[in-house]
Protein backbone atom coordinates (compact mmCIF):
# COMPACT_ATOMS: atom_id res chain seq x y z
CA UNK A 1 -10.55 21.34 -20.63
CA UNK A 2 -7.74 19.28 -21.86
CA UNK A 3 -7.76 15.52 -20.96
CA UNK A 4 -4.58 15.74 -18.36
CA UNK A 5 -7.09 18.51 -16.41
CA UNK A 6 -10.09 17.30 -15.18
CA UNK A 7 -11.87 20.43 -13.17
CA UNK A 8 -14.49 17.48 -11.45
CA UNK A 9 -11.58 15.28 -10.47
CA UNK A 10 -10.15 17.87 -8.51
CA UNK A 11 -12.79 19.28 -6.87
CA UNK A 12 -13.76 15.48 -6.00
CA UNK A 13 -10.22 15.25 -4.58
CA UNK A 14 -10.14 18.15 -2.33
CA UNK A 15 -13.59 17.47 -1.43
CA UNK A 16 -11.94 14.38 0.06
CA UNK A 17 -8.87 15.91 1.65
CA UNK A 18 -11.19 18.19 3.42
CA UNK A 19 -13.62 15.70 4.85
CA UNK A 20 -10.90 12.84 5.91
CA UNK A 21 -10.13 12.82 9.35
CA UNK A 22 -6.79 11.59 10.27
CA UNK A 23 -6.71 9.79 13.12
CA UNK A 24 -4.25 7.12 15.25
CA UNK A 25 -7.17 4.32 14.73
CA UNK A 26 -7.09 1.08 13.55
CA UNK A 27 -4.56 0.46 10.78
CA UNK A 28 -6.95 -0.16 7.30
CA UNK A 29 -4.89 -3.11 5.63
CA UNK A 30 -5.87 -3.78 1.78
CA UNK A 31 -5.08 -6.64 -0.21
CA UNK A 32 -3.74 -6.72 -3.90
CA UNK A 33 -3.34 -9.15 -6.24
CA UNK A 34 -4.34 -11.13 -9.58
CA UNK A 35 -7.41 -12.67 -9.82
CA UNK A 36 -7.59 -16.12 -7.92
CA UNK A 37 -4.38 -15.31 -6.15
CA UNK A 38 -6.08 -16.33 -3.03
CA UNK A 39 -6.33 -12.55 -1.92
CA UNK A 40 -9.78 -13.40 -0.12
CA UNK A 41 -8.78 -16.64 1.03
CA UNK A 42 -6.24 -15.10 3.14
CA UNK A 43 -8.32 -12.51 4.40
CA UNK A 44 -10.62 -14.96 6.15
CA UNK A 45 -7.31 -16.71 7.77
CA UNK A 46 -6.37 -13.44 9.28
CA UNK A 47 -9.59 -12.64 10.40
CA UNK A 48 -10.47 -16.05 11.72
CA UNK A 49 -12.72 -16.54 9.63
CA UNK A 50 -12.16 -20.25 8.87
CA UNK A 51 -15.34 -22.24 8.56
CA UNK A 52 -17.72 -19.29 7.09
CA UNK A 53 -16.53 -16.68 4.64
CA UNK A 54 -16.67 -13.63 5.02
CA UNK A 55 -14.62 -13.06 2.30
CA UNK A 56 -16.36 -14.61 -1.00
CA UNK A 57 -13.59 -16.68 -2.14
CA UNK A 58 -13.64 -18.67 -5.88
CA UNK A 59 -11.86 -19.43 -9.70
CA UNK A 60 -14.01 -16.51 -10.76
CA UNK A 61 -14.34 -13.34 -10.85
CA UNK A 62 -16.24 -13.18 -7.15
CA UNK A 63 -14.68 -9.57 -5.80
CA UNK A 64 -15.85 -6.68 -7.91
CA UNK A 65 -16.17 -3.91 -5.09
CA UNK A 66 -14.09 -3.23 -1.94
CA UNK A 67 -15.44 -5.31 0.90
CA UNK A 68 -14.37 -4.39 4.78
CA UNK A 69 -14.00 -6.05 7.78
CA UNK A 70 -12.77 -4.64 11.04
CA UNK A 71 -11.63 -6.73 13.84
CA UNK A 72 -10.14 -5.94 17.23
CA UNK A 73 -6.91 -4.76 16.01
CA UNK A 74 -7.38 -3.93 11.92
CA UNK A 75 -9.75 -2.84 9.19
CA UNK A 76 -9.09 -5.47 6.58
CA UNK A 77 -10.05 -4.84 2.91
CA UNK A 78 -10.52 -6.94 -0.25
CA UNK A 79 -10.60 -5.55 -3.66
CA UNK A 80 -11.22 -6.99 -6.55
CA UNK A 81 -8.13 -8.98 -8.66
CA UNK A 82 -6.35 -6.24 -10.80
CA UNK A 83 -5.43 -6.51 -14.88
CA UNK A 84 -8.84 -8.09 -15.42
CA UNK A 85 -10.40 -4.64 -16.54
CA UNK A 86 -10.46 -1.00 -16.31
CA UNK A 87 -13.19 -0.67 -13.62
CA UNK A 88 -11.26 -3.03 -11.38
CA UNK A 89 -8.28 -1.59 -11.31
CA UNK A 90 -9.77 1.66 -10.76
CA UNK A 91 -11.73 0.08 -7.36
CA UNK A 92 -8.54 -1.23 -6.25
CA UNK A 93 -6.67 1.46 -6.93
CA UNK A 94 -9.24 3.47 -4.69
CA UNK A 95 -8.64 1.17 -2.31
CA UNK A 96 -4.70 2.01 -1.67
CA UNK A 97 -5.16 5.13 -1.43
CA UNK A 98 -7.33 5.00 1.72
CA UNK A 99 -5.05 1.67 3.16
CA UNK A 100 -2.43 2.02 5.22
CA UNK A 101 -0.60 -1.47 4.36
CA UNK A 102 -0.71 -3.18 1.42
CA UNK A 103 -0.80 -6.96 1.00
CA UNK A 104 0.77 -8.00 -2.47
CA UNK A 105 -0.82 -11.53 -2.85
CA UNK A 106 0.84 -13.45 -5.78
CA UNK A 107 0.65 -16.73 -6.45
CA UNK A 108 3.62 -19.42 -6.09
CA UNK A 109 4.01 -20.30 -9.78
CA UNK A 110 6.62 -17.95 -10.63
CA UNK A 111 7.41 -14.38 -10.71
CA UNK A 112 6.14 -11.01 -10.95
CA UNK A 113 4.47 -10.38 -14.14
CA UNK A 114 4.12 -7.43 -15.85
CA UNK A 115 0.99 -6.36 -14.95
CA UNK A 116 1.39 -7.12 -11.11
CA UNK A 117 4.91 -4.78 -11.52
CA UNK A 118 2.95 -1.96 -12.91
CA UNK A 119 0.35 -1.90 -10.32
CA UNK A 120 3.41 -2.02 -7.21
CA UNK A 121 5.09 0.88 -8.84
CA UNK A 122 1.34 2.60 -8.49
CA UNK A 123 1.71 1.41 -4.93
CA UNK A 124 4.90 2.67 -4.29
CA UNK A 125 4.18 6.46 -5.68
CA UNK A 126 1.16 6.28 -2.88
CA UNK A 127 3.04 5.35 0.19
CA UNK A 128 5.62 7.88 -0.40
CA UNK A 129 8.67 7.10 1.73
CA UNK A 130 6.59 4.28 4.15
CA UNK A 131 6.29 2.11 0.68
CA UNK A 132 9.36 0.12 1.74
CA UNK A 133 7.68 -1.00 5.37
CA UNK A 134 4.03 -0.88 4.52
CA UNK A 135 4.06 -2.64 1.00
CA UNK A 136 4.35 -6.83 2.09
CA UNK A 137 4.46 -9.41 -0.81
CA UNK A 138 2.60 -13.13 0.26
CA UNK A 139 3.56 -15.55 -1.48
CA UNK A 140 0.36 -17.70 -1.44
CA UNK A 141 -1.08 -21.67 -1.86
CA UNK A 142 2.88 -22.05 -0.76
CA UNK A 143 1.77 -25.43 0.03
CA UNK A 144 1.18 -26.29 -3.86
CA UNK A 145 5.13 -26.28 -4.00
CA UNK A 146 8.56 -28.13 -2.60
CA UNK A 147 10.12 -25.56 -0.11
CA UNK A 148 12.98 -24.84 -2.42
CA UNK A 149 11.01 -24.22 -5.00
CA UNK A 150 9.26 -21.21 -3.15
CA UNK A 151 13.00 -20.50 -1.63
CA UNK A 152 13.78 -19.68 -5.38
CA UNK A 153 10.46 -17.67 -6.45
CA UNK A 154 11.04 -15.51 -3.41
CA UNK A 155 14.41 -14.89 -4.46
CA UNK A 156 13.39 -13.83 -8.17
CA UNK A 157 10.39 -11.42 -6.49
CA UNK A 158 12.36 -10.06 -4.14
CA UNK A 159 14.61 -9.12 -6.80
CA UNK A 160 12.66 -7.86 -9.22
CA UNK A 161 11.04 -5.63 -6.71
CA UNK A 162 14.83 -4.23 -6.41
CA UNK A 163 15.25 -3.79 -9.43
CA UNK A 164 11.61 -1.88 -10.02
CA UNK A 165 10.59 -0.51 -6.77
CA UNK A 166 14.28 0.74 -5.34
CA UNK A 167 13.50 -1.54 -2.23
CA UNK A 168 13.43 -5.05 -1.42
CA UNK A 169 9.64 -5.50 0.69
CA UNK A 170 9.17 -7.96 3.19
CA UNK A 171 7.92 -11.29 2.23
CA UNK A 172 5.40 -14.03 3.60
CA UNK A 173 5.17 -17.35 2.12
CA UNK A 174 2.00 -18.64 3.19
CA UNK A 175 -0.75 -21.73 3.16
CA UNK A 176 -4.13 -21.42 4.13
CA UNK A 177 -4.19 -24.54 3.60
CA UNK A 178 -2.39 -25.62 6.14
CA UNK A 179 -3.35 -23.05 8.79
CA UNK A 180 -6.70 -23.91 8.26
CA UNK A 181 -5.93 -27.86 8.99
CA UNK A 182 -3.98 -26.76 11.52
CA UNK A 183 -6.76 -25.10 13.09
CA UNK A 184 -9.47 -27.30 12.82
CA UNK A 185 -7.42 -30.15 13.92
CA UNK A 186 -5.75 -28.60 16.55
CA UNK A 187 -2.10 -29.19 14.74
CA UNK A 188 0.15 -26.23 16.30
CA UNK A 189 2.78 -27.13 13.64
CA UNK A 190 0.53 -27.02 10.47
CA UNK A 191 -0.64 -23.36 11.85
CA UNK A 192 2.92 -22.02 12.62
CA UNK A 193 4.45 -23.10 8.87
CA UNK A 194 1.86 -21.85 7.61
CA UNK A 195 3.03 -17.93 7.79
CA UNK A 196 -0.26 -16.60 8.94
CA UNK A 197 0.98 -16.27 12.61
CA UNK A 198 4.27 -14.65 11.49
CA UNK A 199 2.18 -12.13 9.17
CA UNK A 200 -0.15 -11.34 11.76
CA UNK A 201 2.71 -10.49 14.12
CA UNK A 202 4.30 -8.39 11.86
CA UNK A 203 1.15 -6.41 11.03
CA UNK A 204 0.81 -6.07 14.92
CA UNK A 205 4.09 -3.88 14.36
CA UNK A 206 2.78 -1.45 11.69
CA UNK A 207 0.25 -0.06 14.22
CA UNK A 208 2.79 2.47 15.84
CA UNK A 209 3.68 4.44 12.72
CA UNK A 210 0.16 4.45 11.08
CA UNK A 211 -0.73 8.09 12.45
CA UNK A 212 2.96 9.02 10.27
CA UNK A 213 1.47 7.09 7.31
CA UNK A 214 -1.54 8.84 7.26
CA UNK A 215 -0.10 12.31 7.15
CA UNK A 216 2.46 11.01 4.86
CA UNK A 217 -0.08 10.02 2.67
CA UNK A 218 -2.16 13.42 3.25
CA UNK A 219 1.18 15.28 2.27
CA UNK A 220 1.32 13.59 -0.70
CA UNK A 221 -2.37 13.88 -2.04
CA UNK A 222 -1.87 17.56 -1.19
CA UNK A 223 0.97 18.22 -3.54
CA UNK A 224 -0.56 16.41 -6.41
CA UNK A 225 -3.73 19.07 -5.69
CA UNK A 226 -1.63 21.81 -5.45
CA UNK A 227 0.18 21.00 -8.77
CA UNK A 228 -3.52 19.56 -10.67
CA UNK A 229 -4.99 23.23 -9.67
CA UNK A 230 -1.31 24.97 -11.32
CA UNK A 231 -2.05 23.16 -14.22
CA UNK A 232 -5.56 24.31 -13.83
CA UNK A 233 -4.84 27.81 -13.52
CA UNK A 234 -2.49 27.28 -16.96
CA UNK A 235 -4.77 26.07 -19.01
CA UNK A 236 -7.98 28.96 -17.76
CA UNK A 237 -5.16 31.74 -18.61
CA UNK A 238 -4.43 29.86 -21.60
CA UNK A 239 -8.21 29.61 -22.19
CA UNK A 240 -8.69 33.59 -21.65
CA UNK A 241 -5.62 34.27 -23.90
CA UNK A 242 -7.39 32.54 -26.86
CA UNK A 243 -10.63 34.35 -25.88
CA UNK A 244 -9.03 37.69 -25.46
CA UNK A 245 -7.58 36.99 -29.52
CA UNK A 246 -10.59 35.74 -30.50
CA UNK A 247 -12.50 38.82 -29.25
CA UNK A 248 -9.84 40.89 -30.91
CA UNK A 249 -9.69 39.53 -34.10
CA UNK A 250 -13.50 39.33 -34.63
CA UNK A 251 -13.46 43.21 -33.86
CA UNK A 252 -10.85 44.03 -36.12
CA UNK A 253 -12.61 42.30 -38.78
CA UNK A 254 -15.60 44.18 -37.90
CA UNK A 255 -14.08 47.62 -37.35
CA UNK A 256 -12.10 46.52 -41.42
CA UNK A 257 -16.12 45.98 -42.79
CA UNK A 258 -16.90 49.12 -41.56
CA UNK A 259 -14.25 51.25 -42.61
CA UNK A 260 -14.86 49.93 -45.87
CA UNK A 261 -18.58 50.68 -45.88
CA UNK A 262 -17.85 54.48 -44.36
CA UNK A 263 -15.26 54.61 -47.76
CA UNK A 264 -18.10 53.22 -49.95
CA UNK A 265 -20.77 55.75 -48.65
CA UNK A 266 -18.47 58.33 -48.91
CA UNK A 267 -17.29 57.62 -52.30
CA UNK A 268 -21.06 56.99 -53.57
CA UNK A 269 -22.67 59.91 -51.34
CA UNK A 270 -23.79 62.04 -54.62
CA UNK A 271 -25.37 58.81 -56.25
CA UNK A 272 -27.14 57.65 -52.84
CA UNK A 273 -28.68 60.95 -52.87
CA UNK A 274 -30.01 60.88 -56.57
């Protein structure tokens, strides 16, 4: 089988299809980012999870598999930061396909990087025509700069998701930071500029067209199938073709070896017989 086949892929894949069950539950929100972009961090803001963590949060490498949480009114998911290897960006990658928003966490130091570009365009592909609504950038640890200075890294993002992804996302600037302080010390200011109550409201507004998303999503996964088993079916005619030569061109030789003996035995019957 060639490499852009793979026969165990696709059965694995419509193995899948077959067993999901789409239903109008709980919208499953993922989040995405670099590593120590303060993807977990945020997860335990949203799920008010303040003084204990849920989420593991660190410098380090702390995420390496998909870790859940549901709540009342989501599932929320952290995966492990992508571009730090192979088997990371696989998990992660896993994890969008079975999401039904996606929260781009990048850090406020500047913009999109390469990496982080490649990975949204990924994104994109698997939310079909919902990537536009269901894809959200956060701009996190927005307290570590001036507010112009995040005004102008928003700008630059926002931007260069025009000019990669054909759509301009929404966009969160937040501080756990400051919700957290806000929280603990009872500061209602300090938790409203923080974002987190603006982000959780707009969430709240993704739960009405997740039951779309999901068959979306479904659609889409089913047209890659259809077109991985075409290929399939190419490459196992393909794969007969060669036999059917093969088998062919052994015989001939065979049936040329024994012509030639039948002409030898004929040509040497009188000696054979002594």
């Amino acid at each position: 089988m060639n490499k852009q086949v793979d026969y165990g892929v696709i059965i694995e894949k419509a193995a899948s299809l077959l067993s999901e069950n789409i239903s109008d539950g709980k919208p499953t929100v993922a989040v995405w980012g670099l590593l120590n972009a303060g993807k977990s961090y945020l997860l335990n803001m949203l799920s008010d999870h303040i003084n204990d963590e849920y989420f593991r949060t660190g410098d380090i490498r702390v995420t390496s598999k998909i870790k859940t949480l549901e709540t009342s009114n989501f599932i929320f998911m952290d995966t492990p930061g992508i571009d730090a290897n192979n088997h990371d960006d696989k998990i992660a990658i896993k994890s969008a396909e079975s999401a039904d928003a996606i929260l781009f966490v990048h850090q406020a130091i500047g913009e999109l990087d390469k990496a982080e570009i490649k990975h949204l365009r990924k994104i994109k592909q698997s939310f079909g025509r919902y990537a536009e609504k269901n894809i959200i950038i956060i701009i996190s640890k927005a307290d570590k700069e001036s507010p112009d200075k995040i005004d102008v890294i928003k700008k630059r993002i926002l931007k260069q998701c025009s000019q990669n992804l054909g759509f301009i996302p929404t966009c969160f600037s937040i501080s756990g930071t400051r919700f957290k302080t806000g929280v603990l010390k009872n500061k209602e200011g300090l938790i409203r500029n923080s974002g987190i109550p603006a982000l959780t409201e707009h969430l709240n507004t993704l739960t009405q067209e997740v039951l779309a998303v999901k068959y979306e999503r479904r659609l889409i996964t089913v047209k890659e199938l259809l077109n991985d088993f075409d290929k399939l079916d190419d490459v196992l005619k393909s794969r007969q073709v060669q036999t059917q030569k093969l088998i062919q061109d052994n015989f001939r030789q065979f049936n040329q070896s024994m012509d030639s003996l039948r002409h030898w035995i004929d040509n040497n019957k009188q000696e054979l017989r002594g």
